[in-house]
C-alpha atoms as a PDB file:
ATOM      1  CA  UNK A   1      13.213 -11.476  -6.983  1.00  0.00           C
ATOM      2  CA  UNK A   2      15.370  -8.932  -5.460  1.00  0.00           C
ATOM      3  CA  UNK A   3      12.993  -8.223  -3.139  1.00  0.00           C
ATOM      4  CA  UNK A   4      12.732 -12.159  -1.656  1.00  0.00           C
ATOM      5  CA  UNK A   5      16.532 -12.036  -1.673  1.00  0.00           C
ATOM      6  CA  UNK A   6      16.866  -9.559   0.605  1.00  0.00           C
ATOM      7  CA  UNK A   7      14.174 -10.869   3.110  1.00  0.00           C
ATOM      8  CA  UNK A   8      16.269 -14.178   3.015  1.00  0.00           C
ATOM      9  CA  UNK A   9      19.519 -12.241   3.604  1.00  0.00           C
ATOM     10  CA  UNK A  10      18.207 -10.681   6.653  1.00  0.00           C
ATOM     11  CA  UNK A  11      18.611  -7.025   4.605  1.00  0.00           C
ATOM     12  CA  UNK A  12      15.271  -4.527   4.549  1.00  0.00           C
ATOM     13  CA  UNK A  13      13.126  -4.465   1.366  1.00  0.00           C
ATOM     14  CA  UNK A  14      12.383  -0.595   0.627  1.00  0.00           C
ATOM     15  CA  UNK A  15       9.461   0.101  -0.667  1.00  0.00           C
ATOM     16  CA  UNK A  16       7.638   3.420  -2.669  1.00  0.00           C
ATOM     17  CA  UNK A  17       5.774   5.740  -0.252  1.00  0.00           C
ATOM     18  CA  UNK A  18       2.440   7.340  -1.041  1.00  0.00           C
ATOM     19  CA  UNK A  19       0.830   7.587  -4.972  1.00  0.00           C
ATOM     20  CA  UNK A  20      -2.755   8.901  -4.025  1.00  0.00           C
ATOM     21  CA  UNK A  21      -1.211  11.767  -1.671  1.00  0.00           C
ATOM     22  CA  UNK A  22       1.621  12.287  -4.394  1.00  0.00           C
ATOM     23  CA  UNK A  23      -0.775  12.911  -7.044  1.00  0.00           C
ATOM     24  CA  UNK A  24      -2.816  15.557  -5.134  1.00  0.00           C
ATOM     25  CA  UNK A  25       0.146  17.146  -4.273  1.00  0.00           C
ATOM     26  CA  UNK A  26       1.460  17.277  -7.682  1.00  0.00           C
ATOM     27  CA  UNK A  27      -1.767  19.227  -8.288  1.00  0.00           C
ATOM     28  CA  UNK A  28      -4.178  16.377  -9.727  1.00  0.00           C
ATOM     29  CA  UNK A  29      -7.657  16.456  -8.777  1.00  0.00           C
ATOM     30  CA  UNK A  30      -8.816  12.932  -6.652  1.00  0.00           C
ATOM     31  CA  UNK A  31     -12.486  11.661  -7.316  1.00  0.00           C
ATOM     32  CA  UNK A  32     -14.578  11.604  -4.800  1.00  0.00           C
ATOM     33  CA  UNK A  33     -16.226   8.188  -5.584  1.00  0.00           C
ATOM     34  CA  UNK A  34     -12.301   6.544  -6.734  1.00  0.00           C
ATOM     35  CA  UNK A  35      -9.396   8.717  -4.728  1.00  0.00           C
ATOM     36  CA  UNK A  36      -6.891   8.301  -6.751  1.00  0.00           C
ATOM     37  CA  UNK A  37      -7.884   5.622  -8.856  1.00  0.00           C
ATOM     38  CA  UNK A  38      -8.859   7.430 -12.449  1.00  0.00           C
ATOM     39  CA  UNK A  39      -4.981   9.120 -12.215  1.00  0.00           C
ATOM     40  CA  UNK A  40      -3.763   6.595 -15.005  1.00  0.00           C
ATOM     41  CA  UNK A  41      -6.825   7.956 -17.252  1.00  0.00           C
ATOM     42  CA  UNK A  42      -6.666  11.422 -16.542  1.00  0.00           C
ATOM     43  CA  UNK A  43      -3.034  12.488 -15.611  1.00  0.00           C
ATOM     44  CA  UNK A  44      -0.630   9.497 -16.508  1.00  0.00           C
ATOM     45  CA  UNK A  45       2.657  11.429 -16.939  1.00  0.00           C
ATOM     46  CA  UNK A  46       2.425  12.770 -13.508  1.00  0.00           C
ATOM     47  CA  UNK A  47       1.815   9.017 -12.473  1.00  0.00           C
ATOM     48  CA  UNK A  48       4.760   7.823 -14.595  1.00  0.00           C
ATOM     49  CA  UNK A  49       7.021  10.585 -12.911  1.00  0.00           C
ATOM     50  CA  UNK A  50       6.144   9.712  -9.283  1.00  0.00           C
ATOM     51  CA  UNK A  51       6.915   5.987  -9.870  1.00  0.00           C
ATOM     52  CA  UNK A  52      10.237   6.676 -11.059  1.00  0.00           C
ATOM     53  CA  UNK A  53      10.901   9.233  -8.556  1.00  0.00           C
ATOM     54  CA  UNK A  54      10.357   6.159  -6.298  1.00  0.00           C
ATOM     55  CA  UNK A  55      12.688   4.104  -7.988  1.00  0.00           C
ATOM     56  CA  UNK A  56      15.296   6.932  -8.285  1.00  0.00           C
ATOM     57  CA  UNK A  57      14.882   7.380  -4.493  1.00  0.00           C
ATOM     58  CA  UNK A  58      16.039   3.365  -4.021  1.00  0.00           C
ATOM     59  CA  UNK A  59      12.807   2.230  -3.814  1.00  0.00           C
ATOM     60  CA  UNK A  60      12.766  -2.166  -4.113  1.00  0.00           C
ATOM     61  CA  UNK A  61       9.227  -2.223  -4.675  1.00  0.00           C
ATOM     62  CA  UNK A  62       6.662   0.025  -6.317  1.00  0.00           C
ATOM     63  CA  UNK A  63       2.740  -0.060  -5.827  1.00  0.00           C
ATOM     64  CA  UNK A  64       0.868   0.530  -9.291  1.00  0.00           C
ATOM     65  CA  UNK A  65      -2.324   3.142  -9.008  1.00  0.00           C
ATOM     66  CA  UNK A  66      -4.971   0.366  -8.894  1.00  0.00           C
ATOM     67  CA  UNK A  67      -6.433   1.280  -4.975  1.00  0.00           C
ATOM     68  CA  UNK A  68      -9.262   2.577  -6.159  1.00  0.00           C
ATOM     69  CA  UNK A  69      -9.989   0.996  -9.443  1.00  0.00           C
ATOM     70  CA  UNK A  70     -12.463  -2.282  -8.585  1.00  0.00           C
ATOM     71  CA  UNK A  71     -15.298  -2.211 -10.781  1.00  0.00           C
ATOM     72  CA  UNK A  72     -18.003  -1.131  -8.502  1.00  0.00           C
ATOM     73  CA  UNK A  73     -15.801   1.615  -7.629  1.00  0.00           C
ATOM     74  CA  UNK A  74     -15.055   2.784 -11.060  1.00  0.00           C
ATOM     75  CA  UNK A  75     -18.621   2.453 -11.672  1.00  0.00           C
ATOM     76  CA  UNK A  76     -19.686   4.609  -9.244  1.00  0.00           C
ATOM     77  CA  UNK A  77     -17.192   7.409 -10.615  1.00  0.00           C
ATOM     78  CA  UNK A  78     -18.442   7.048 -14.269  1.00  0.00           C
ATOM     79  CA  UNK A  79     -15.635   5.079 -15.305  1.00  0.00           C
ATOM     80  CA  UNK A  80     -16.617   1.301 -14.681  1.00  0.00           C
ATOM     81  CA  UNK A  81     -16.675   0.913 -18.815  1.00  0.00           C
ATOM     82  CA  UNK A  82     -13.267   2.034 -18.552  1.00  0.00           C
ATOM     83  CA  UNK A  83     -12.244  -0.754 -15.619  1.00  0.00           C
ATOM     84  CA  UNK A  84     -10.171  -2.962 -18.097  1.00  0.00           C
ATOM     85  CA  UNK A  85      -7.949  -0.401 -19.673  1.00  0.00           C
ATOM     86  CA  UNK A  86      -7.895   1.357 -16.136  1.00  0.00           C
ATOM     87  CA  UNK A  87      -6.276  -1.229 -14.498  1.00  0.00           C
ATOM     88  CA  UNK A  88      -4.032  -2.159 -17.499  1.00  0.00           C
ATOM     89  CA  UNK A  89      -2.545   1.409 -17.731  1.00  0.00           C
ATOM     90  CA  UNK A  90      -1.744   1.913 -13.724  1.00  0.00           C
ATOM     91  CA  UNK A  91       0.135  -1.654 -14.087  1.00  0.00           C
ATOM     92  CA  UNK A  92       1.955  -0.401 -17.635  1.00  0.00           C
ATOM     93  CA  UNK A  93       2.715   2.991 -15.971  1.00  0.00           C
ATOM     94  CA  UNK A  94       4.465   1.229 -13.199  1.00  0.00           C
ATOM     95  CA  UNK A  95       6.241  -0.676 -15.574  1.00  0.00           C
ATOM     96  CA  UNK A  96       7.392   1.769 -17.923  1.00  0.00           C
ATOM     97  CA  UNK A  97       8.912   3.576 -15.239  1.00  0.00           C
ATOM     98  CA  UNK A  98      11.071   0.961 -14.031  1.00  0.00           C
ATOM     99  CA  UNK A  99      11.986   0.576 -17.616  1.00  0.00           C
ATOM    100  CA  UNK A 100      13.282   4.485 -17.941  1.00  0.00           C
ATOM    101  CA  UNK A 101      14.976   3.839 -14.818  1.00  0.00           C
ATOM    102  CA  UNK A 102      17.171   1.270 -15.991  1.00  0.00           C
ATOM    103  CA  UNK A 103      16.517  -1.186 -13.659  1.00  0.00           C
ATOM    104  CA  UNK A 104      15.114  -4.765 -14.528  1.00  0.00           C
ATOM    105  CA  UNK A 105      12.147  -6.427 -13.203  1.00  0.00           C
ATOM    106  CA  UNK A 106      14.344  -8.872 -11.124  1.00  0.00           C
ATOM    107  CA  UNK A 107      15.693  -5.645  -9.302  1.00  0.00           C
ATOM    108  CA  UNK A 108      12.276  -3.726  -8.615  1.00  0.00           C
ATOM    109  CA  UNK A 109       9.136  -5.248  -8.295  1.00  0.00           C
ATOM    110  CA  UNK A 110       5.992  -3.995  -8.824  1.00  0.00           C
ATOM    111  CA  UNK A 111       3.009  -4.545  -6.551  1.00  0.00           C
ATOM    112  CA  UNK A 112      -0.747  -4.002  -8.290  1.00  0.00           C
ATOM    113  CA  UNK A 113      -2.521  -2.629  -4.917  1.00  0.00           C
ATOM    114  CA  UNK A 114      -5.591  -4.735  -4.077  1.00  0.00           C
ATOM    115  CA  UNK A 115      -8.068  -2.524  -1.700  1.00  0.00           C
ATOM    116  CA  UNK A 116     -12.315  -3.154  -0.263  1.00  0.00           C
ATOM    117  CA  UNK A 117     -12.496   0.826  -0.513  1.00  0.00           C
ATOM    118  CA  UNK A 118     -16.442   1.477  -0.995  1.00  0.00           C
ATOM    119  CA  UNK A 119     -17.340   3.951  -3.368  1.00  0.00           C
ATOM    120  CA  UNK A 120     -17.025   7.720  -2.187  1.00  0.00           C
ATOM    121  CA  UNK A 121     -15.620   5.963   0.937  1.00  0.00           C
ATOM    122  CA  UNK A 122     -18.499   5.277   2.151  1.00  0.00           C
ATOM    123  CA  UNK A 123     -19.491   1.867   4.131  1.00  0.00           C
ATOM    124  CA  UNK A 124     -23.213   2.241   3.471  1.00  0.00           C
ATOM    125  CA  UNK A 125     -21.604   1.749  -0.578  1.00  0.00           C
ATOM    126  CA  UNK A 126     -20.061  -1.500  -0.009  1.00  0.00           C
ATOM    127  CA  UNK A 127     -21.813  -3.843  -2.643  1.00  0.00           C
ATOM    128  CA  UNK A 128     -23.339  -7.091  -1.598  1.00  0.00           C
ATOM    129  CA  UNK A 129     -20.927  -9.779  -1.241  1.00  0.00           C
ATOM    130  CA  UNK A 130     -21.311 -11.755  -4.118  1.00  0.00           C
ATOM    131  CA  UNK A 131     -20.810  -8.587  -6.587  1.00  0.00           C
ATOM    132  CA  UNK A 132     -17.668  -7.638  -4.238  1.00  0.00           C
ATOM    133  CA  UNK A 133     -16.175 -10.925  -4.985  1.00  0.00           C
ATOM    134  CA  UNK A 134     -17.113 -11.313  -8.453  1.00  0.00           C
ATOM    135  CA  UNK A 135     -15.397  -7.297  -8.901  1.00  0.00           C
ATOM    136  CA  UNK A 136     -12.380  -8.221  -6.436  1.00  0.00           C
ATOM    137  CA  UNK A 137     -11.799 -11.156  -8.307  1.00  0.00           C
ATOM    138  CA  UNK A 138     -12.069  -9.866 -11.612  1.00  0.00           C
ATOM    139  CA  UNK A 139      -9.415  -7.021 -10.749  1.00  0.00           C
ATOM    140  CA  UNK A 140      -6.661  -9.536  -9.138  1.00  0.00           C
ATOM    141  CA  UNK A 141      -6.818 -11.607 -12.157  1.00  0.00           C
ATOM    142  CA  UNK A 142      -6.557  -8.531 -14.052  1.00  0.00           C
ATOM    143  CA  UNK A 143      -3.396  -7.252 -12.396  1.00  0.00           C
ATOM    144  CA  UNK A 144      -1.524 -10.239 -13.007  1.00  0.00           C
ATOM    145  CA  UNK A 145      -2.293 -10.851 -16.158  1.00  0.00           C
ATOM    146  CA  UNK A 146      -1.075  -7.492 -16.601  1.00  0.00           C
ATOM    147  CA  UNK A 147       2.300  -7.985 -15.270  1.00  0.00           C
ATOM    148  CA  UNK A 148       2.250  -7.536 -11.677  1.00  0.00           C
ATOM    149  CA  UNK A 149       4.979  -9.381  -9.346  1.00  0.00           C
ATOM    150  CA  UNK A 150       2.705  -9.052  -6.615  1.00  0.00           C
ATOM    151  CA  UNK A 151      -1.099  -8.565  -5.040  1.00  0.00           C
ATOM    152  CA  UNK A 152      -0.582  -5.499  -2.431  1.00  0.00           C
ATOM    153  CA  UNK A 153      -3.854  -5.636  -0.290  1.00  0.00           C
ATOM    154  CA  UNK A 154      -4.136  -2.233   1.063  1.00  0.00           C
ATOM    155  CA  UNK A 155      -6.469  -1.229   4.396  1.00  0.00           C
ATOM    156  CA  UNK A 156      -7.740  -3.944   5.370  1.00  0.00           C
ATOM    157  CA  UNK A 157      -9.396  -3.195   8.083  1.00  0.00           C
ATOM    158  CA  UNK A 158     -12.780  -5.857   8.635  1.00  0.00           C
ATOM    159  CA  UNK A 159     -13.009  -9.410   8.990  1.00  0.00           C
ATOM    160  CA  UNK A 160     -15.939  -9.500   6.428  1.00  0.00           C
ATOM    161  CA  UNK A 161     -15.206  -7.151   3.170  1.00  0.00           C
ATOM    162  CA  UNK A 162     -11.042  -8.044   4.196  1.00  0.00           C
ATOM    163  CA  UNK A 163     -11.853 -11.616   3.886  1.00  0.00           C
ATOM    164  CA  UNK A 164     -13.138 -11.585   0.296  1.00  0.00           C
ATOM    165  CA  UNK A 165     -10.300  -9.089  -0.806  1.00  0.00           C
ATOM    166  CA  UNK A 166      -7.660 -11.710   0.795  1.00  0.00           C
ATOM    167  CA  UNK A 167      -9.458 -14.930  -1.057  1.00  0.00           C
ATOM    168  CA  UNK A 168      -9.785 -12.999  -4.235  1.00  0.00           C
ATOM    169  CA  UNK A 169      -5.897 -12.081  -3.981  1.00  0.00           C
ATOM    170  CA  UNK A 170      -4.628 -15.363  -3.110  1.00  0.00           C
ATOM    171  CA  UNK A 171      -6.395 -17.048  -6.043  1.00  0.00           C
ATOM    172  CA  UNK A 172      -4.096 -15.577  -8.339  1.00  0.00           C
ATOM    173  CA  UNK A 173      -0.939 -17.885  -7.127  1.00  0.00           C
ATOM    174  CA  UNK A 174       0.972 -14.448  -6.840  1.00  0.00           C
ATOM    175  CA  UNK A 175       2.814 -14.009  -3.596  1.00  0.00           C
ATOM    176  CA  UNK A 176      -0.019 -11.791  -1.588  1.00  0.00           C
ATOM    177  CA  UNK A 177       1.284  -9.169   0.900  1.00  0.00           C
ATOM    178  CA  UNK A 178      -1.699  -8.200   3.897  1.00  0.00           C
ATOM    179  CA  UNK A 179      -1.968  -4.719   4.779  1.00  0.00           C
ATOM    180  CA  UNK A 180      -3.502  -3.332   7.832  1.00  0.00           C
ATOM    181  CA  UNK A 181      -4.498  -0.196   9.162  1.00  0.00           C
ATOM    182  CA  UNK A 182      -4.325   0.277  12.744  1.00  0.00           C
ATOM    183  CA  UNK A 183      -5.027   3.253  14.974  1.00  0.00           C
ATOM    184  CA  UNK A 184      -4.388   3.764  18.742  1.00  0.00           C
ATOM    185  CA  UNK A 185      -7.507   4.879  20.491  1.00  0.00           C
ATOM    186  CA  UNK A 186      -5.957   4.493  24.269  1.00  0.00           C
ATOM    187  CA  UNK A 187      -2.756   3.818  25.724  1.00  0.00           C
ATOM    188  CA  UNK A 188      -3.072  -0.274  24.952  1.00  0.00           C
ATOM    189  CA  UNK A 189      -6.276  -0.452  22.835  1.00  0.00           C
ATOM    190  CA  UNK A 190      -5.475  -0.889  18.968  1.00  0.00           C
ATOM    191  CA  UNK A 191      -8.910  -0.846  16.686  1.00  0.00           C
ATOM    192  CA  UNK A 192      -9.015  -0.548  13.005  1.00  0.00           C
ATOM    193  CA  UNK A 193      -7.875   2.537  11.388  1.00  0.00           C
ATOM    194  CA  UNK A 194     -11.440   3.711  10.488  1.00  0.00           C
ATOM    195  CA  UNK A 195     -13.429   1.303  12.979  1.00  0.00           C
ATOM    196  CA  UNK A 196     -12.926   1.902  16.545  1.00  0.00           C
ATOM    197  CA  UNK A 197     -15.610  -0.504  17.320  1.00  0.00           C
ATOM    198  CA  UNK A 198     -13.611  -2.992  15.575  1.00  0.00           C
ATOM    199  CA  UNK A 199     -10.036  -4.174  17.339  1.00  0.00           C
ATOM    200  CA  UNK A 200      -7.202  -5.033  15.436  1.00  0.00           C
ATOM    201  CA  UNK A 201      -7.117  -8.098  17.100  1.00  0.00           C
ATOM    202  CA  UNK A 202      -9.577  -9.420  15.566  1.00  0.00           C
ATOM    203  CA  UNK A 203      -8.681  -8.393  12.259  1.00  0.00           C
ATOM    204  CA  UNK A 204      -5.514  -9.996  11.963  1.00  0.00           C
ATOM    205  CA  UNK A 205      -7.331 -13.452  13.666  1.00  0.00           C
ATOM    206  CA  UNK A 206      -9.744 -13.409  10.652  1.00  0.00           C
ATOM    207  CA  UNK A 207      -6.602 -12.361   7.852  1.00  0.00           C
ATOM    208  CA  UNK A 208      -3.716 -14.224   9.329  1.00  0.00           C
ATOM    209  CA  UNK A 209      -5.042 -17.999   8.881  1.00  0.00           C
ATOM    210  CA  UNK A 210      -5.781 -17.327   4.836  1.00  0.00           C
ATOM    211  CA  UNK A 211      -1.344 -17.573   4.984  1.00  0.00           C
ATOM    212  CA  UNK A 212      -0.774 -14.210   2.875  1.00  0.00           C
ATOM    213  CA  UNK A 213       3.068 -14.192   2.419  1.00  0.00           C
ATOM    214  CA  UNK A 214       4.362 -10.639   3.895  1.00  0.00           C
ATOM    215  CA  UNK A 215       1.699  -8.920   6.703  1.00  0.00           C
ATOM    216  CA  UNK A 216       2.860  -4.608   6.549  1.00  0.00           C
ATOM    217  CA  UNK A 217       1.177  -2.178   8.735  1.00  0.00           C
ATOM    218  CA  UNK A 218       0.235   1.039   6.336  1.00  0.00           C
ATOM    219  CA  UNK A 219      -1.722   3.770   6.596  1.00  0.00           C
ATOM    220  CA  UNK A 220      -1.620   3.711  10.480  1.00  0.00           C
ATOM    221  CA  UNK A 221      -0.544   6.905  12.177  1.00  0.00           C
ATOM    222  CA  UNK A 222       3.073   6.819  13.369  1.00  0.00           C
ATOM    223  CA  UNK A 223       2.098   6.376  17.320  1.00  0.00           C
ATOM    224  CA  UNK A 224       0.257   3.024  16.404  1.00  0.00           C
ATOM    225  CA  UNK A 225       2.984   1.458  14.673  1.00  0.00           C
ATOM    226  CA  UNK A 226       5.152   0.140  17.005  1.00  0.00           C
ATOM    227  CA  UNK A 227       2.492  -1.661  18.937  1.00  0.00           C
ATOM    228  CA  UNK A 228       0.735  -2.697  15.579  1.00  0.00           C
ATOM    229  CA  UNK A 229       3.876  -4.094  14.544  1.00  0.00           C
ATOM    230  CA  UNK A 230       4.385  -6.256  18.037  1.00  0.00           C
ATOM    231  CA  UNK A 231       0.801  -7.443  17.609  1.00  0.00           C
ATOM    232  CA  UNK A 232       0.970  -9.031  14.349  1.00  0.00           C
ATOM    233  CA  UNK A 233       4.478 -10.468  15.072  1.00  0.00           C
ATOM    234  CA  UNK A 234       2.643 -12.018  18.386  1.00  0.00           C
ATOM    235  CA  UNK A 235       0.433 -14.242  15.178  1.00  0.00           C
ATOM    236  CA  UNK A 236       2.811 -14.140  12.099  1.00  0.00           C
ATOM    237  CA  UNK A 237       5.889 -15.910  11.673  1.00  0.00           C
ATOM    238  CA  UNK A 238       6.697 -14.122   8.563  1.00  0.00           C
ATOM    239  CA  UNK A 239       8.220 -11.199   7.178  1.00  0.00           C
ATOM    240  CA  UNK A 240       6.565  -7.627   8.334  1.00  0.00           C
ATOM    241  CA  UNK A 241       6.713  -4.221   6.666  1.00  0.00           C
ATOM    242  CA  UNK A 242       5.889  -0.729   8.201  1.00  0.00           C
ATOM    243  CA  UNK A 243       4.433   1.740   5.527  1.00  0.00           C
ATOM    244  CA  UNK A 244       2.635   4.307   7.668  1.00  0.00           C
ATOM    245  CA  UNK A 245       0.812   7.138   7.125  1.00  0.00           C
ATOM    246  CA  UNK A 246       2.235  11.008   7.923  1.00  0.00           C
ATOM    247  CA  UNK A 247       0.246  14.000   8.402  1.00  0.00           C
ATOM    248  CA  UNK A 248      -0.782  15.741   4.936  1.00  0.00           C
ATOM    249  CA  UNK A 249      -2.705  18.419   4.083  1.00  0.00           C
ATOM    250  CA  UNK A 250      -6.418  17.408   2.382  1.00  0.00           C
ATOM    251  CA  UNK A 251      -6.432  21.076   1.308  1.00  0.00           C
ATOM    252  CA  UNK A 252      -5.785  21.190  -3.105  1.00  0.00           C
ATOM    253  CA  UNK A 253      -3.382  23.691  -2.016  1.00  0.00           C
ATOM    254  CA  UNK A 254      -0.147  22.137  -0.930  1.00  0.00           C
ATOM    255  CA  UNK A 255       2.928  23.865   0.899  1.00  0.00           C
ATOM    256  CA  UNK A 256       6.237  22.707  -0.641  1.00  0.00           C
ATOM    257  CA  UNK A 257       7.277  20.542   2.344  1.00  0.00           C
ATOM    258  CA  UNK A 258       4.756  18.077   3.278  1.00  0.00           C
ATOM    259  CA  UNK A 259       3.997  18.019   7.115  1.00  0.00           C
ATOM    260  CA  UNK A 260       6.651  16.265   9.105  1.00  0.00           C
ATOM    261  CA  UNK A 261      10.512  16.278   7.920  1.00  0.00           C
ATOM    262  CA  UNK A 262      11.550  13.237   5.687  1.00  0.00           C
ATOM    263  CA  UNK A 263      14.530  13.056   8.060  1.00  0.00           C
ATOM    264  CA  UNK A 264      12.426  12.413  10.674  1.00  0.00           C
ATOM    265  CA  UNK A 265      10.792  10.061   9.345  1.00  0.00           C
ATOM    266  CA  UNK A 266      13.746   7.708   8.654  1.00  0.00           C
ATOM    267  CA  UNK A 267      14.629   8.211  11.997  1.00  0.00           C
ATOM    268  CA  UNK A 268      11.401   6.359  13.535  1.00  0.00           C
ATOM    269  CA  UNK A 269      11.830   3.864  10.827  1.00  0.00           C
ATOM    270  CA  UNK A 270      14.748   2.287  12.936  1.00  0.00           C
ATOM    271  CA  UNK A 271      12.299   2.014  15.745  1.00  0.00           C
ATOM    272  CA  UNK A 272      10.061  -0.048  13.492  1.00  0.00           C
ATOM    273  CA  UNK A 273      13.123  -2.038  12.292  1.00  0.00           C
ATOM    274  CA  UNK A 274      13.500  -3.081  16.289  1.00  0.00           C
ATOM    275  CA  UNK A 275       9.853  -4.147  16.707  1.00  0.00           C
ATOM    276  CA  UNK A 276      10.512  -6.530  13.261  1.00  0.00           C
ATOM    277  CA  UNK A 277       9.598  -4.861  10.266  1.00  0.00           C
ATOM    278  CA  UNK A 278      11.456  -6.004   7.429  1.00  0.00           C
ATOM    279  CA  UNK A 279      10.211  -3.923   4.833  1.00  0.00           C
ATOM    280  CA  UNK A 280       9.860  -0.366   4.952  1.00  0.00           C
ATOM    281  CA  UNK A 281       8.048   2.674   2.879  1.00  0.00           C
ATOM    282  CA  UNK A 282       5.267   5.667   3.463  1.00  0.00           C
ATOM    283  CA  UNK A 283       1.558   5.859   2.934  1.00  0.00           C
ATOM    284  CA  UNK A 284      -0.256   9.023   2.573  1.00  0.00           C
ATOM    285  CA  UNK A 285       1.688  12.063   3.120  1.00  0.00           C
ATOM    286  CA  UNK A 286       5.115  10.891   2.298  1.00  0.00           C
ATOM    287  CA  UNK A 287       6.791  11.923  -0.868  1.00  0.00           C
ATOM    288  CA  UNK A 288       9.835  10.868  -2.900  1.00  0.00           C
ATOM    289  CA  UNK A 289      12.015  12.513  -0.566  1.00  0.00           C
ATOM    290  CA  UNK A 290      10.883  10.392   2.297  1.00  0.00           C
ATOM    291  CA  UNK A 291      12.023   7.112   1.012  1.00  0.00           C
ATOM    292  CA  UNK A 292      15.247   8.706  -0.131  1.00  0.00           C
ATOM    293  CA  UNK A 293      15.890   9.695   3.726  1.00  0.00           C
ATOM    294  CA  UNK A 294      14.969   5.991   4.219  1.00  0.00           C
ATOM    295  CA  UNK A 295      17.023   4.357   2.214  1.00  0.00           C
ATOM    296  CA  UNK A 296      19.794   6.671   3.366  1.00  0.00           C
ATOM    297  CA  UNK A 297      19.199   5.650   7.208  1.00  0.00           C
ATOM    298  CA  UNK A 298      19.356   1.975   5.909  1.00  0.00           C
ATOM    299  CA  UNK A 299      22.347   2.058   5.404  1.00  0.00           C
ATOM    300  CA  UNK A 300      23.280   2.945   8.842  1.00  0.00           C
ATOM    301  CA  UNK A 301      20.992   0.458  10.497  1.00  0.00           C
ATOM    302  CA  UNK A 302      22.444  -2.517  11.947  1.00  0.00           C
ATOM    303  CA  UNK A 303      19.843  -5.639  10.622  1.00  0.00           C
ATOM    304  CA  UNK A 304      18.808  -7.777  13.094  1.00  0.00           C
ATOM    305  CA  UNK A 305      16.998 -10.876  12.733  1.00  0.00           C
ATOM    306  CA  UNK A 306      13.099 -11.095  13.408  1.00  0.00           C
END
């Protein structure tokens, strides 16, 4: 795919930026229990429109609604007998809009995102084991029977929960890309983005070994991604993307320019493309015009090899 072509080449992959924080500020409601996850039930049109607003902004790669939509999530939002056709219309939705954008599958992938969110975000929610890797299972055979080029695992951020995710995603012989989250609580000390009592250190010692095929650091906050970056190039051999997180209201009300200039943004993206990263994109906060300004300061960046 167009996307393994240009890691071979040496070039940088672009990828979408954020869907959950799009959708919220594009005035749909998120569950509490699912985030963003009941979006391709409730509001699909707005979904369709972000993902080709992604593509139209040069995006390679585009991540399909599916964070929050493992069973025992969906379940705890009232939705779990809705899990199937769920899942199924996030990955069509992605599709589609690649399809109104003209562009084949060969030029723009799409990624079906693979996440060990607990219900209402809450870790006292995670299900036992078993029943998380019967539902994580279940939902990565799903997605690529649906169509997906692609298993995105997105915050991992344990050794435990992240370990089931990662087995669940490599059993469906789709390339598997590894996300962490990162966050830096002192001048050298990296922990997980949501666990400072866990390092990130030891997350990528647990994840690294199962041999997913890209490693990205998303939803980290831009200070952290530089050193997160260095530290899983220090254990991975392979390609890394960048995706972080910006600043965003959690407000319904949005102001028309999202925290933090997209032009800005591109600009610390070359800092990222330094430390290694080889694919590049936004989390949370960042909009269509982000990976425009992206894919715009690609152009100007001189690729180096990893």
């Amino acid at each position: 795919m167009n996307w393994q072509r240009k890691l071979a080449a040496g070039d940088v992959v672009l990828l979408d930026g954020g869907t959950g924080s799009e959708l919220r500020r594009r005035g749909v409601p998120m569950s509490a229990a699912a985030w963003s996850g009941l979006a391709a039930h409730t509001h699909p049109e707005v979904l369709l429109r972000i993902h080709r607003d992604y593509i139209d902004a040069g995006a390679d790669v585009i991540v399909a609604n599916t964070f929050g939509c493992s069973r025992f999530v969906l379940e705890a939002a009232g939705f779990g007998e809705r899990f199937e056709a769920i899942n199924r219309r996030a990955v069509e939705l992605a599709i589609e809009a690649r399809r109104l954008s003209g562009k084949h599958s060969d030029a723009v992938a799409v990624a079906g995102s693979l996440s060990n969110l607990p219900p209402n975000m809450d870790v006292r929610q995670h299900p036992p084991p078993h029943r998380a890797a019967t539902d994580l299972n279940e939902q990565a055979q799903l997605l690529a029977a649906a169509g997906v080029d692609i298993i995105a695992l997105e915050m991992m951020q344990d050794t435990r929960h992240a370990a089931l995710a990662m087995a669940a995603a490599l059993a469906t012989g789709l390339p598997v890309w590894l996300g962490v989250s990162a966050r830096l609580r002192a001048p050298t000390r990296l922990t997980s983005f949501d666990f400072p009592h866990i390092d990130f250190a030891d997350v990528l010692d647990a994840l690294i070994p199962m041999r997913p095929d890209v490693v990205n650091v998303m939803h980290t906050e831009l200070d952290a991604v530089a050193a997160a970056i260095d530290a899983v190039g220090e254990r991975f051999a392979g390609p890394i993307g960048a995706y972080p997180e910006v600043p965003y209201q959690t407000t319904p009300i949005w102001r028309n320019d999202p925290a933090g200039t997209a032009d800005e943004f591109a600009a610390q993206a070359e800092d990222w493309i330094a430390h290694g990263a080889r694919l590049v994109g936004g989390c949370c906060g960042t909009t269509p015009r982000h990976i425009a300004a992206l894919h715009n300061a690609l152009r100007r960046v001189a690729h180096r090899s990893p």
